[in-house]
C-alpha atoms as a PDB file:
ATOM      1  CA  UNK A   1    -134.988-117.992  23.374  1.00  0.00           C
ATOM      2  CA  UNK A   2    -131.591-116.522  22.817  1.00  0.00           C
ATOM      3  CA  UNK A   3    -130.675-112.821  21.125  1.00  0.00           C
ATOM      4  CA  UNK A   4    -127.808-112.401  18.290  1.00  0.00           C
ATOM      5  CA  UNK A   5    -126.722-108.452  18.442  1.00  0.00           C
ATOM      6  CA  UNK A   6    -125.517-108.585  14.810  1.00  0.00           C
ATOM      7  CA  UNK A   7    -123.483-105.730  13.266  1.00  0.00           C
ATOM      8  CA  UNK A   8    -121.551-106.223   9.952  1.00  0.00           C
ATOM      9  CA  UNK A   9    -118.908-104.064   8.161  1.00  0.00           C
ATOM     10  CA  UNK A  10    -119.106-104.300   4.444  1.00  0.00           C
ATOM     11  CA  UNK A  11    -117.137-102.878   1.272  1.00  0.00           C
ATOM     12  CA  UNK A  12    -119.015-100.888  -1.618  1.00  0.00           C
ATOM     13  CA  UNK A  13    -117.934-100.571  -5.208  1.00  0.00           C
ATOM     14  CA  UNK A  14    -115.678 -97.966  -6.477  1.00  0.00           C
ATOM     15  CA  UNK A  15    -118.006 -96.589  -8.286  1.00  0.00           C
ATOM     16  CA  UNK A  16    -121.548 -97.815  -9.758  1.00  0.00           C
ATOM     17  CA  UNK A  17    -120.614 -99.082 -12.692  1.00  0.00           C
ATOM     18  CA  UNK A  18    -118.526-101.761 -10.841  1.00  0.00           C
ATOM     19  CA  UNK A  19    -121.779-102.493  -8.912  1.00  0.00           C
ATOM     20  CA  UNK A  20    -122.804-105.773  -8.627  1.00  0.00           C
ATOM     21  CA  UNK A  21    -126.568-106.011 -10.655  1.00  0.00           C
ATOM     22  CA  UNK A  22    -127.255-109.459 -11.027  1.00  0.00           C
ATOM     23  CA  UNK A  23    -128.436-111.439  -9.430  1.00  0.00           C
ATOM     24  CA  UNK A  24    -129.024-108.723  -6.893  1.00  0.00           C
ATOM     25  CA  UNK A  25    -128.011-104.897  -6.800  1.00  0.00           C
ATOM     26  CA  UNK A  26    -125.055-105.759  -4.315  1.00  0.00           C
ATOM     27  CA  UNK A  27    -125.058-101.731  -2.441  1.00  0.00           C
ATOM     28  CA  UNK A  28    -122.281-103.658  -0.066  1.00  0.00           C
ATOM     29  CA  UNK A  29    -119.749-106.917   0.088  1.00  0.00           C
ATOM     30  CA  UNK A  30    -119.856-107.822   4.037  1.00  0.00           C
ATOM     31  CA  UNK A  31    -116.023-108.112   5.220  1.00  0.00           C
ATOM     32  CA  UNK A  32    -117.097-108.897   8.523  1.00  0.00           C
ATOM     33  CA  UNK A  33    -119.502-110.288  10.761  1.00  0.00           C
ATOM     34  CA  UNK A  34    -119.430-109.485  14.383  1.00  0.00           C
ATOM     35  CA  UNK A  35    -122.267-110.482  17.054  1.00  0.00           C
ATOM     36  CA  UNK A  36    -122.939-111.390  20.533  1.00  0.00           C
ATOM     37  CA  UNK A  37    -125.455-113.834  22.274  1.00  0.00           C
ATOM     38  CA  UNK A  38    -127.795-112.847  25.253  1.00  0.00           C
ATOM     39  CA  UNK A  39    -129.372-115.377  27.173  1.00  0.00           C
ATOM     40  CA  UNK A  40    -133.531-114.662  27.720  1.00  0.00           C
ATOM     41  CA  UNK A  41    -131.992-112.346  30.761  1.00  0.00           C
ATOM     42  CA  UNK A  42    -130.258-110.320  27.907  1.00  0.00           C
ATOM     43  CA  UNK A  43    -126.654-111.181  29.396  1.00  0.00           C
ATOM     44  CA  UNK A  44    -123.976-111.896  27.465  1.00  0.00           C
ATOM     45  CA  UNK A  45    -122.798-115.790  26.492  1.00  0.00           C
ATOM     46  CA  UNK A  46    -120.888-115.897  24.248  1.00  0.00           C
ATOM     47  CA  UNK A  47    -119.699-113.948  20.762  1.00  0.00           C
ATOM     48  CA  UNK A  48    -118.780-114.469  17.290  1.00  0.00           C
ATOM     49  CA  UNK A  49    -116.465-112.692  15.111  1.00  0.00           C
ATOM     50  CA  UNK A  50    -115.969-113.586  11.652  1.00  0.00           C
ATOM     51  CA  UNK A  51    -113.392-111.792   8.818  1.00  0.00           C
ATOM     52  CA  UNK A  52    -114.738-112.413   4.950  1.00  0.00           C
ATOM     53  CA  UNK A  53    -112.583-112.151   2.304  1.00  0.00           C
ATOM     54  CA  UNK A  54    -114.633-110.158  -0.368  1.00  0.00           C
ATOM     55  CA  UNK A  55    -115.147-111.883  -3.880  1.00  0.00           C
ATOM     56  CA  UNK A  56    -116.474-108.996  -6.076  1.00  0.00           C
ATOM     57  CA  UNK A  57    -115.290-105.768  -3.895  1.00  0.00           C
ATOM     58  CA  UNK A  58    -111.958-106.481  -3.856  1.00  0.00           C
ATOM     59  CA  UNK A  59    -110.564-102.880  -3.934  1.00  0.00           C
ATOM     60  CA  UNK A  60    -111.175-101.020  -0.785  1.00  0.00           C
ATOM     61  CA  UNK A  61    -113.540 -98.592  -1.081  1.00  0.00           C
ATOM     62  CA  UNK A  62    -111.784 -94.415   0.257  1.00  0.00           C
ATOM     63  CA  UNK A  63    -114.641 -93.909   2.273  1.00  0.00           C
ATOM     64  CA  UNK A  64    -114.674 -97.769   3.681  1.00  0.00           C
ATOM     65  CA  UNK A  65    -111.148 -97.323   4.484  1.00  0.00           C
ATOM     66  CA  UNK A  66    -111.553 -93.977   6.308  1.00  0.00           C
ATOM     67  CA  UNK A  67    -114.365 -95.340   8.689  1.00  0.00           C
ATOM     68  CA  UNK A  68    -113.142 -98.472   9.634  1.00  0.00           C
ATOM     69  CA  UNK A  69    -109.192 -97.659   9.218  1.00  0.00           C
ATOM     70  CA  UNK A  70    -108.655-100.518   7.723  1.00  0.00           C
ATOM     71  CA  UNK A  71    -105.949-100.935   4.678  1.00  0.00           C
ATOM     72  CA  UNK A  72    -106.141-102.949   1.326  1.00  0.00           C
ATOM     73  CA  UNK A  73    -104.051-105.941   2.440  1.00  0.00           C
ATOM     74  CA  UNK A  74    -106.777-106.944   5.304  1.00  0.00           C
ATOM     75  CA  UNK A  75    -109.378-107.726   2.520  1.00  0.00           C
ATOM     76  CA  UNK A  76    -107.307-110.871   2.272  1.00  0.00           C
ATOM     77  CA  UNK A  77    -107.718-111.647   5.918  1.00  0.00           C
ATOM     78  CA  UNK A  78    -110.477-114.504   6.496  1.00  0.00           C
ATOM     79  CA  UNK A  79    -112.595-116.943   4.808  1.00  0.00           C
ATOM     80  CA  UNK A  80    -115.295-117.234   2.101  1.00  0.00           C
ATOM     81  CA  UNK A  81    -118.546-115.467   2.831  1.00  0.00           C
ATOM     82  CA  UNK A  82    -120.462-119.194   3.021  1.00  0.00           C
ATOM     83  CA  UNK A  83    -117.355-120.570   4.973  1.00  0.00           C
ATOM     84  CA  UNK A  84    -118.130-117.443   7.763  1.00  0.00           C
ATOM     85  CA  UNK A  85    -122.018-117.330   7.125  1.00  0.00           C
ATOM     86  CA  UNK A  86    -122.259-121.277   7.528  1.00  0.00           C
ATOM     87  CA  UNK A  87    -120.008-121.455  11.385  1.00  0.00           C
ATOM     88  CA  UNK A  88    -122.250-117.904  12.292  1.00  0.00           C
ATOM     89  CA  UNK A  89    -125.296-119.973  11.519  1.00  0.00           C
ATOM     90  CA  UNK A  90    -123.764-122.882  13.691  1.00  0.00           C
ATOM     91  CA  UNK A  91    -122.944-120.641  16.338  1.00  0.00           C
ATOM     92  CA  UNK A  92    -126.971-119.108  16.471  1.00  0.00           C
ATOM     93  CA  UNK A  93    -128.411-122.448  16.950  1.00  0.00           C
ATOM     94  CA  UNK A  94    -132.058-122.668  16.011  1.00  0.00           C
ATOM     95  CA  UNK A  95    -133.785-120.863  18.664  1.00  0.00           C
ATOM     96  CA  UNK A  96    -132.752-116.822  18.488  1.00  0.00           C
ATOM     97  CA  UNK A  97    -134.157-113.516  17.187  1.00  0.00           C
ATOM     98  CA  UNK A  98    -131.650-110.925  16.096  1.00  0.00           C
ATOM     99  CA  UNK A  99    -131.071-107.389  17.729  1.00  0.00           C
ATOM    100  CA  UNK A 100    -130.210-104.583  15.317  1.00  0.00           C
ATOM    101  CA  UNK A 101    -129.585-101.020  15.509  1.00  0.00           C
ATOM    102  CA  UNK A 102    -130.827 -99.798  12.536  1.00  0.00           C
ATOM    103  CA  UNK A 103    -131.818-101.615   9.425  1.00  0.00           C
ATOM    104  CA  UNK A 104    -129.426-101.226   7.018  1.00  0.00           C
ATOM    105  CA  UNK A 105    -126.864-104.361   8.062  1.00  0.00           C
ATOM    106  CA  UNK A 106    -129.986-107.160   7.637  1.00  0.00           C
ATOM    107  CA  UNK A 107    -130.777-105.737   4.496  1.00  0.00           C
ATOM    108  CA  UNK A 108    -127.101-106.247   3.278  1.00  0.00           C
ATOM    109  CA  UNK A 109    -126.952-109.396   4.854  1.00  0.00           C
ATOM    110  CA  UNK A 110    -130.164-110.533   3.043  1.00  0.00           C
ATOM    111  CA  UNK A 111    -128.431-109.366  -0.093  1.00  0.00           C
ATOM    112  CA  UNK A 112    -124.990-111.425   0.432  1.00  0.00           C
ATOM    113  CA  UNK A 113    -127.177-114.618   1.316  1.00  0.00           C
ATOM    114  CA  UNK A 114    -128.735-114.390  -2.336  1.00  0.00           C
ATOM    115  CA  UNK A 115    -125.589-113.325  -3.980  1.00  0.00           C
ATOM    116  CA  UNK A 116    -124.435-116.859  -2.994  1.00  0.00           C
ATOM    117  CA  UNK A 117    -127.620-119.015  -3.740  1.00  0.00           C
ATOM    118  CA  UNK A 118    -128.695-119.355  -0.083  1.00  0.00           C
ATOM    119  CA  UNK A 119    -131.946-119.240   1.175  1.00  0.00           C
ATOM    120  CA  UNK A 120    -132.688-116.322   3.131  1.00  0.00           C
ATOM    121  CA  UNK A 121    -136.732-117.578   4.046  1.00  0.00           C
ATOM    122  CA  UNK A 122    -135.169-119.032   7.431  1.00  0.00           C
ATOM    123  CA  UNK A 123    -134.529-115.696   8.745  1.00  0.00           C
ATOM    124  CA  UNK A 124    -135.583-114.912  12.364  1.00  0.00           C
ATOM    125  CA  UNK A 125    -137.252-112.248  14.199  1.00  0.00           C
ATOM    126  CA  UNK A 126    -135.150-109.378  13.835  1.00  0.00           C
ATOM    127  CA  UNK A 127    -135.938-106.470  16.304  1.00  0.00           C
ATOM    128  CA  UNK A 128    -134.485-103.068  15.558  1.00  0.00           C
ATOM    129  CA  UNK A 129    -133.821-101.071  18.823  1.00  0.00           C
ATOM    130  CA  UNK A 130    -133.533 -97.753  17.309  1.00  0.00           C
ATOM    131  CA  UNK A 131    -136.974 -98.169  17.489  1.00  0.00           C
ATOM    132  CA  UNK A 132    -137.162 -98.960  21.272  1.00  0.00           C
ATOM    133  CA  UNK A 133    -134.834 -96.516  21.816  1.00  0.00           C
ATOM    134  CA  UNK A 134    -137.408 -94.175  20.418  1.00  0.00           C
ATOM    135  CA  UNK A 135    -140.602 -95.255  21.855  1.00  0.00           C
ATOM    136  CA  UNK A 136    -138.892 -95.121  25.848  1.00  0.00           C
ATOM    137  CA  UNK A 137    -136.086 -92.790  25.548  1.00  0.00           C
ATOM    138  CA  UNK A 138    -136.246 -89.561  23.665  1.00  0.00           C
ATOM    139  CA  UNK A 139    -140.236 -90.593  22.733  1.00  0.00           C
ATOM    140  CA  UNK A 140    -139.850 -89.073  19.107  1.00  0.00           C
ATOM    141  CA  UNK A 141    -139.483 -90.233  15.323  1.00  0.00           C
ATOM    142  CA  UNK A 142    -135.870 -89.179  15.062  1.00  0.00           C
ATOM    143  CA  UNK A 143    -133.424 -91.849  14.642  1.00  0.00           C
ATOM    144  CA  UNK A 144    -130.463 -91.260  17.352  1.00  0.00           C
ATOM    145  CA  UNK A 145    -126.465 -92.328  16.259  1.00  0.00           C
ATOM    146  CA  UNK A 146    -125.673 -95.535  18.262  1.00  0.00           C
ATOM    147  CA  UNK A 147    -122.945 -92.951  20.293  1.00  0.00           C
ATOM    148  CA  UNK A 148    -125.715 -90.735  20.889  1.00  0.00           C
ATOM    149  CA  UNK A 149    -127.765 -93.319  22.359  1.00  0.00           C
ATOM    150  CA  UNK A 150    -125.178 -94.648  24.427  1.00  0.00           C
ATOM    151  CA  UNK A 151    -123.979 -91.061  25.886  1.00  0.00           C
ATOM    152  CA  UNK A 152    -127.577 -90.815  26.681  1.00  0.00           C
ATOM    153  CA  UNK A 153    -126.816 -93.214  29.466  1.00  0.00           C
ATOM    154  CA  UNK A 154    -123.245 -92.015  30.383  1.00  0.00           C
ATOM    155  CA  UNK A 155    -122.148 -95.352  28.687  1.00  0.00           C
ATOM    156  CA  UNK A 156    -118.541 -95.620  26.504  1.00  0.00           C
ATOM    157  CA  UNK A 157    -118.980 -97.428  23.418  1.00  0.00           C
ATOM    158  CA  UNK A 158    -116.673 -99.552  21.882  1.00  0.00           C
ATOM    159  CA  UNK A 159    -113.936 -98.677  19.689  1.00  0.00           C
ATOM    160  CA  UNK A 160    -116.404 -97.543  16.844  1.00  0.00           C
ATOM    161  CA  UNK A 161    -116.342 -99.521  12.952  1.00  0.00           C
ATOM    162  CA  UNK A 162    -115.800-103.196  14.284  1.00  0.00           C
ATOM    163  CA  UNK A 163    -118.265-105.447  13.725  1.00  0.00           C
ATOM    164  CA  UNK A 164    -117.949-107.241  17.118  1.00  0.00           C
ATOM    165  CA  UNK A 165    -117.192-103.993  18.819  1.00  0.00           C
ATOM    166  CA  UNK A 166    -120.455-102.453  17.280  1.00  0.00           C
ATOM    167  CA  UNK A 167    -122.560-105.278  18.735  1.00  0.00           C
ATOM    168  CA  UNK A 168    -120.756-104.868  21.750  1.00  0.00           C
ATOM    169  CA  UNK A 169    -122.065-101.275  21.983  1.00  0.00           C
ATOM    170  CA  UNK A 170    -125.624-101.822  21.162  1.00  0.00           C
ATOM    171  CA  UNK A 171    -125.446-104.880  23.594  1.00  0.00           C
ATOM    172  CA  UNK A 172    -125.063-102.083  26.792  1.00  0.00           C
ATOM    173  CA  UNK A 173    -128.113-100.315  25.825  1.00  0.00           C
ATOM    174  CA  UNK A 174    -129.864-103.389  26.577  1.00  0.00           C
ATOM    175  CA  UNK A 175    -129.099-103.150  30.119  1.00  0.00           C
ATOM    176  CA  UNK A 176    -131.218 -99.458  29.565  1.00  0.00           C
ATOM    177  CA  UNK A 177    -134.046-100.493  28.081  1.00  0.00           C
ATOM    178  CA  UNK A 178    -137.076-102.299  28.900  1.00  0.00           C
ATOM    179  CA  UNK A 179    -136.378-105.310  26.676  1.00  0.00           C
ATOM    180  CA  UNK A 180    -139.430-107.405  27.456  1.00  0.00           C
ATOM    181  CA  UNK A 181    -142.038-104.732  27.056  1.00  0.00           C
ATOM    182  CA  UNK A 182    -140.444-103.510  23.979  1.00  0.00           C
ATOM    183  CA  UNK A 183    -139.985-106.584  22.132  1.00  0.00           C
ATOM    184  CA  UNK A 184    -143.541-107.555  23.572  1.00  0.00           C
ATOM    185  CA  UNK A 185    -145.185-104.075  21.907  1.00  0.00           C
ATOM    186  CA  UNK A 186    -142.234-104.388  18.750  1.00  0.00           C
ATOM    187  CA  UNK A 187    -145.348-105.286  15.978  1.00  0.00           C
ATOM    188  CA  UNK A 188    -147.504-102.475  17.184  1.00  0.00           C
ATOM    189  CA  UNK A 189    -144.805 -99.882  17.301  1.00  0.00           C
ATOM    190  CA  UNK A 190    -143.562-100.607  14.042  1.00  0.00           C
ATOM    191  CA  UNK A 191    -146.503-100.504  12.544  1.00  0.00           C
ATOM    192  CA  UNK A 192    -147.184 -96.838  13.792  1.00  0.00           C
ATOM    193  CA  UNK A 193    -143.786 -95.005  12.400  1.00  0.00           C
ATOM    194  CA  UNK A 194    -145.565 -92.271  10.011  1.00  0.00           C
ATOM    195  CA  UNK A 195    -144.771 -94.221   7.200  1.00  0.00           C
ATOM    196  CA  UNK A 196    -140.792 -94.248   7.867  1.00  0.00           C
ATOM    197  CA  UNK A 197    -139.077 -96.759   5.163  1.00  0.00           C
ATOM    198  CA  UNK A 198    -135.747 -96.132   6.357  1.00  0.00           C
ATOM    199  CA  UNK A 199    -133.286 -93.519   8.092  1.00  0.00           C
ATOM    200  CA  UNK A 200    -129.822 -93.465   7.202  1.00  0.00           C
ATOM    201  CA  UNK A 201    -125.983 -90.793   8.889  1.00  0.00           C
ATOM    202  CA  UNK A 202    -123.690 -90.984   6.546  1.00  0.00           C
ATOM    203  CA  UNK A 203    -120.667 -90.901   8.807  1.00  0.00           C
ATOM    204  CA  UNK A 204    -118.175 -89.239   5.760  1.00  0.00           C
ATOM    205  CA  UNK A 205    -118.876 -85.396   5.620  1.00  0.00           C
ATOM    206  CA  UNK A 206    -118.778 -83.616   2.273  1.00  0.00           C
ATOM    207  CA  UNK A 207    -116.894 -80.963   1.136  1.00  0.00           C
ATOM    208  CA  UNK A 208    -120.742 -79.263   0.261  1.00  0.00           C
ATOM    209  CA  UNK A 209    -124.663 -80.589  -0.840  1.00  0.00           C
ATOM    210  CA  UNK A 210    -122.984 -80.737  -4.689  1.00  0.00           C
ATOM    211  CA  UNK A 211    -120.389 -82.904  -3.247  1.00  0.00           C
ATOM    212  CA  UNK A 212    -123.092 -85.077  -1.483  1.00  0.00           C
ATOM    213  CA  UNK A 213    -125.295 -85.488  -4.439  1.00  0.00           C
ATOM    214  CA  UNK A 214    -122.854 -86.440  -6.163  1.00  0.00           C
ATOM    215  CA  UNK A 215    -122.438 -89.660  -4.358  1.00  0.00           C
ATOM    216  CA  UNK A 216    -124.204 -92.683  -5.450  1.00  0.00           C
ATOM    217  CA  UNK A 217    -125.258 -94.125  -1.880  1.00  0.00           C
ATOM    218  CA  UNK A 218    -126.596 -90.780  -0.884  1.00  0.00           C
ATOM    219  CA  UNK A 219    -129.082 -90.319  -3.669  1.00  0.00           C
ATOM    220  CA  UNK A 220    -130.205 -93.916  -3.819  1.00  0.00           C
ATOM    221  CA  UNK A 221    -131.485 -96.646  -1.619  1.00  0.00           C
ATOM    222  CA  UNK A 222    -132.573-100.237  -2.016  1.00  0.00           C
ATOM    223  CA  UNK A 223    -136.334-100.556  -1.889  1.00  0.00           C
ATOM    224  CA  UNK A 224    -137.180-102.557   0.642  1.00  0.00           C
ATOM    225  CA  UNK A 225    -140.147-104.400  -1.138  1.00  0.00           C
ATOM    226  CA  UNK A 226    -138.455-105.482  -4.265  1.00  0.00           C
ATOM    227  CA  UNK A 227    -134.822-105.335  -3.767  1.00  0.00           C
ATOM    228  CA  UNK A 228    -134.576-102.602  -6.618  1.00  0.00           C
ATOM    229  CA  UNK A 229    -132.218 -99.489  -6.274  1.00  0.00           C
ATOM    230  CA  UNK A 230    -134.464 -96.260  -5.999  1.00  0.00           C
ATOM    231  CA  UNK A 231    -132.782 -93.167  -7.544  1.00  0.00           C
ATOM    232  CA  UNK A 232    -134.186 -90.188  -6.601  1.00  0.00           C
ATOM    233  CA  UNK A 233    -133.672 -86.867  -8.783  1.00  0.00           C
ATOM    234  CA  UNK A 234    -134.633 -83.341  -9.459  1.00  0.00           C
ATOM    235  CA  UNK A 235    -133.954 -82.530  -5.822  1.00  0.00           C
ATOM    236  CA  UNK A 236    -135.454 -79.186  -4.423  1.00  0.00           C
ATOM    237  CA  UNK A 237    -134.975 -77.714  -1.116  1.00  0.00           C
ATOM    238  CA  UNK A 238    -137.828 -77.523   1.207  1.00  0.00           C
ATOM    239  CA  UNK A 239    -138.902 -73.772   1.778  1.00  0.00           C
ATOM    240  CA  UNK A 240    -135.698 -72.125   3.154  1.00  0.00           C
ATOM    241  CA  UNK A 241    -133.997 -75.297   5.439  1.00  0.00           C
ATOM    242  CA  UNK A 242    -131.327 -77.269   5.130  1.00  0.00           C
ATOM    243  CA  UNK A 243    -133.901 -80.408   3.452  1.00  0.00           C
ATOM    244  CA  UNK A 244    -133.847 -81.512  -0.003  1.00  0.00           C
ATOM    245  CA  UNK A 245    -136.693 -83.376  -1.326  1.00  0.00           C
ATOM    246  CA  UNK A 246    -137.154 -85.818  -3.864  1.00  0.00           C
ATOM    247  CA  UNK A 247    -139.262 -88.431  -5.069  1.00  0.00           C
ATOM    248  CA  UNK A 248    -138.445 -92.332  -6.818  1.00  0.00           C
ATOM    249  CA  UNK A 249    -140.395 -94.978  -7.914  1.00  0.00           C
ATOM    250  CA  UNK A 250    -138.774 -98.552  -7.849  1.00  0.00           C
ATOM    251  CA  UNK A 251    -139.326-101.200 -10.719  1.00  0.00           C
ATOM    252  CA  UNK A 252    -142.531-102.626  -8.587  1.00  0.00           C
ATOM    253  CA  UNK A 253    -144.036 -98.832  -8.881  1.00  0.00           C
ATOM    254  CA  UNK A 254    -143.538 -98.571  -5.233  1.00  0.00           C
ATOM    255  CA  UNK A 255    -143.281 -94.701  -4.927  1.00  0.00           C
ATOM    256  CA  UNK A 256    -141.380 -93.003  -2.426  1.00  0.00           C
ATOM    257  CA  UNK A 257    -140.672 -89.659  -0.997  1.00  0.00           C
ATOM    258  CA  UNK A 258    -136.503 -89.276  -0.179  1.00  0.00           C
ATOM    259  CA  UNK A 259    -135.394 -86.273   2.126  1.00  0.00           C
ATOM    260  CA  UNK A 260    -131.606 -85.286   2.866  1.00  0.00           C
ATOM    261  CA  UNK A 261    -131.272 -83.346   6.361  1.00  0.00           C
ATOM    262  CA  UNK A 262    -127.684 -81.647   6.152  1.00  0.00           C
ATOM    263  CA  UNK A 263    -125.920 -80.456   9.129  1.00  0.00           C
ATOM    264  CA  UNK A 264    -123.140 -77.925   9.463  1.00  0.00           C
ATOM    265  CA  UNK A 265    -120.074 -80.121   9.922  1.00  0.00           C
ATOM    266  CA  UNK A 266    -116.141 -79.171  11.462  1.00  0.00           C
ATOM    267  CA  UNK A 267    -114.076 -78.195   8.319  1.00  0.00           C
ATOM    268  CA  UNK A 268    -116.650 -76.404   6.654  1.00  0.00           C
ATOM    269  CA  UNK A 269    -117.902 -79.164   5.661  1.00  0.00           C
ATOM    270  CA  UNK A 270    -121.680 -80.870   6.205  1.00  0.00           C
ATOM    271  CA  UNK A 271    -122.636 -84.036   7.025  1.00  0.00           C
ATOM    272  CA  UNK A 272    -125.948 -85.628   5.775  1.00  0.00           C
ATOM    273  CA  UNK A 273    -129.012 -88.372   6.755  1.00  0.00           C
ATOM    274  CA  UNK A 274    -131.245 -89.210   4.627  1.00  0.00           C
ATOM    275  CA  UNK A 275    -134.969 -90.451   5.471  1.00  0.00           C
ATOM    276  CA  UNK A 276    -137.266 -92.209   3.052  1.00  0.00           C
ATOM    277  CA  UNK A 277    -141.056 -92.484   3.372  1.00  0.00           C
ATOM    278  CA  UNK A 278    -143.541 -94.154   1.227  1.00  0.00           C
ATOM    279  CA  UNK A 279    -145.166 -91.607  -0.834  1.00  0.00           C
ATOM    280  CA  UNK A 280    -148.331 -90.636   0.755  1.00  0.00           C
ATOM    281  CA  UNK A 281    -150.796 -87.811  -1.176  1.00  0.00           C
ATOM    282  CA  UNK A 282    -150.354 -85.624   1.423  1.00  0.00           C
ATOM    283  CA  UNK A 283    -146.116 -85.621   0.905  1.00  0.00           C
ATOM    284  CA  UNK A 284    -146.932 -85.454  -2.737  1.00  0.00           C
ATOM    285  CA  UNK A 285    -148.535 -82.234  -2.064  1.00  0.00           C
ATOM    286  CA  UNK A 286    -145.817 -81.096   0.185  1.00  0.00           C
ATOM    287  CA  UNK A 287    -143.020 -82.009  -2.316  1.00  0.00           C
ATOM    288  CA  UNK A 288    -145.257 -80.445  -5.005  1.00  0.00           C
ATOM    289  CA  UNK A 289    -145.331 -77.569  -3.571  1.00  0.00           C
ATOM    290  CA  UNK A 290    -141.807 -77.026  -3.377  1.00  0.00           C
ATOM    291  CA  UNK A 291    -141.119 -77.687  -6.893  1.00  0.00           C
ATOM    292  CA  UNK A 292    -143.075 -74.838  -7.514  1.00  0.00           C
ATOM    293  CA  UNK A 293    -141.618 -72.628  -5.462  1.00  0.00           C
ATOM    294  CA  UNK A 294    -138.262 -73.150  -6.874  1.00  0.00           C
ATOM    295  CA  UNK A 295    -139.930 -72.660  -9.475  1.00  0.00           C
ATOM    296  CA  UNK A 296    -140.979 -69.859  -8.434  1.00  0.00           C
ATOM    297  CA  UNK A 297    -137.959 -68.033  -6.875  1.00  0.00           C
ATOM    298  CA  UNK A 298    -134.664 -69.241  -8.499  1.00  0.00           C
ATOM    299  CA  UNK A 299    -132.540 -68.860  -4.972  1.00  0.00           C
ATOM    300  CA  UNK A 300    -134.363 -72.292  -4.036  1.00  0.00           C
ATOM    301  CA  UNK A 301    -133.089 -74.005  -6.741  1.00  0.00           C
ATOM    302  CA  UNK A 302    -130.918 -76.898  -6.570  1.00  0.00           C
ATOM    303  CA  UNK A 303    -129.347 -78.206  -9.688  1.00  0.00           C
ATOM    304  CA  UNK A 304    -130.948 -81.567 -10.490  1.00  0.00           C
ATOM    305  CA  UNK A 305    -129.204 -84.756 -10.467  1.00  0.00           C
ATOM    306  CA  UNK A 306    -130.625 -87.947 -11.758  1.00  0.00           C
ATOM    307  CA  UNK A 307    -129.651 -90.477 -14.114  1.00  0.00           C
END
């Protein structure tokens, strides 16, 4: 068996009332596809590297152009998203699981793939290394920057916000890790995360938390069941840290609990990752609780934002 590192770049709407809703809530257009292909040694063969032109995204989003530095006139470098998704699927073969770091760019890919009518039930094995990572590096739940991970090991990563250079990056922690124990014990370990639907750094910092809720992608999420957007509102902060809490409930009634960790960041400014968990009774108690404490003691408050 061979192993695709994939890592995309994608563009985002303006703002969400130019989001794509049907036939899918489209949170990103992928502008690029970038991956490379280990052998069953995990060494390098070969790599792919694939510009899209974007068909509904077509205005470069601020926050896409500051991360990835790239400028309106490259959206119209490339090919159609089927053209680039049809020689990537060429280039795989038929015999590969993919290698991710983090989960966010196969959930965007699934998205694309039904955007364009094509059947996303061939989809491989896909094995998230964050996880790895976790479970024989730093042995906790906390989900580690690829940078971080790679400093770790007194590696340089690639230029940062290039598809191909991305995979390039997570491809040198493979030569860290134990990649056939943890891909052997992947099911297990994944199925003991504390209930963990997703961890997301936003790389852009914000000017403050109002500034943060105030963006669209920070308060919401995609559910990973049903495909629906999750809002989450009436945000409270947790005791006296730097956590805001809040609770959602896709279209499926899949409940969740949503928590924003902010950090101090240069500039005055703070940067922010958010965590989702399904909605347990004990974190229903928890979040509970702090309701009623801001209730409680008006300092706590933070002004509610929903929709």
């Amino acid at each position: 068996m061979n192993y695709v590192v994939l890592d995309m770049e994608w563009n985002q709407a303006i703002t969400y009332a130019d989001m794509v809703k049907n036939p899918v809530f489209l949170t990103g257009e992928i502008i690029q596809i970038g991956a490379v292909m280990l052998n069953d040694e995990f060494q390098p063969v070969s790599s792919f590297n694939g510009r899209v032109i974007p068909q509904y995204y077509t205005e470069l989003h601020p926050q896409v152009a500051e991360v990835t530095k790239l400028e309106q006139r490259d959206l119209r470098n490339g090919k159609p998203f089927v053209d680039v998704f049809s020689s990537f699927c060429d280039w795989c073969g038929t015999n590969f699981a993919f290698l991710i770091w983090g989960t966010e760019d196969l959930r965007i890919l699934k998205k694309n793939m039904e955007l364009h009518g094509i059947d996303t039930s061939f989809m491989p094995m896909c094995f998230n290394l964050q996880n790895v990572f976790a479970e024989q590096v730093t042995h906790d739940t906390r989900q580690y920057r690829l940078s971080r991970a790679l400093a770790h090991f007194n590696e340089t990563p690639f230029e940062a916000h290039d598809a191909l250079n991305d995979a390039k990056s997570t491809m040198l922690l493979c030569n860290h890790l134990d990649m056939l124990k943890g891909l052997a014990e992947y099911k297990e370990l994944v199925e003991h995360k504390d209930g963990v639907v997703e961890s997301y750094s936003f790389d852009e910092a914000y000017e403050d938390i109002s500034d943060a809720l105030s963006d669209d992608y920070v308060v919401s999420f995609e559910c990973p069941n049903c495909g629906d957007i999750v809002w989450g509102d009436n945000w409270v902060r947790k005791n006296d840290t730097s956590i805001l809490l809040s609770t959602g409930e896709c279209s499926d009634g899949q409940e969740y609990l949503i928590k924003l960790k902010f950090r101090p960041a240069p500039n005055n400014k703070v940067s922010v990752k958010r965590f989702v968990y399904e909605l347990t009774d004990a974190l229903r108690s928890d979040y509970q609780a702090c309701v009623e404490q801001a209730a409680a003691w008006s300092k706590y408050v933070i002004p509610a934002y929903s929709y």
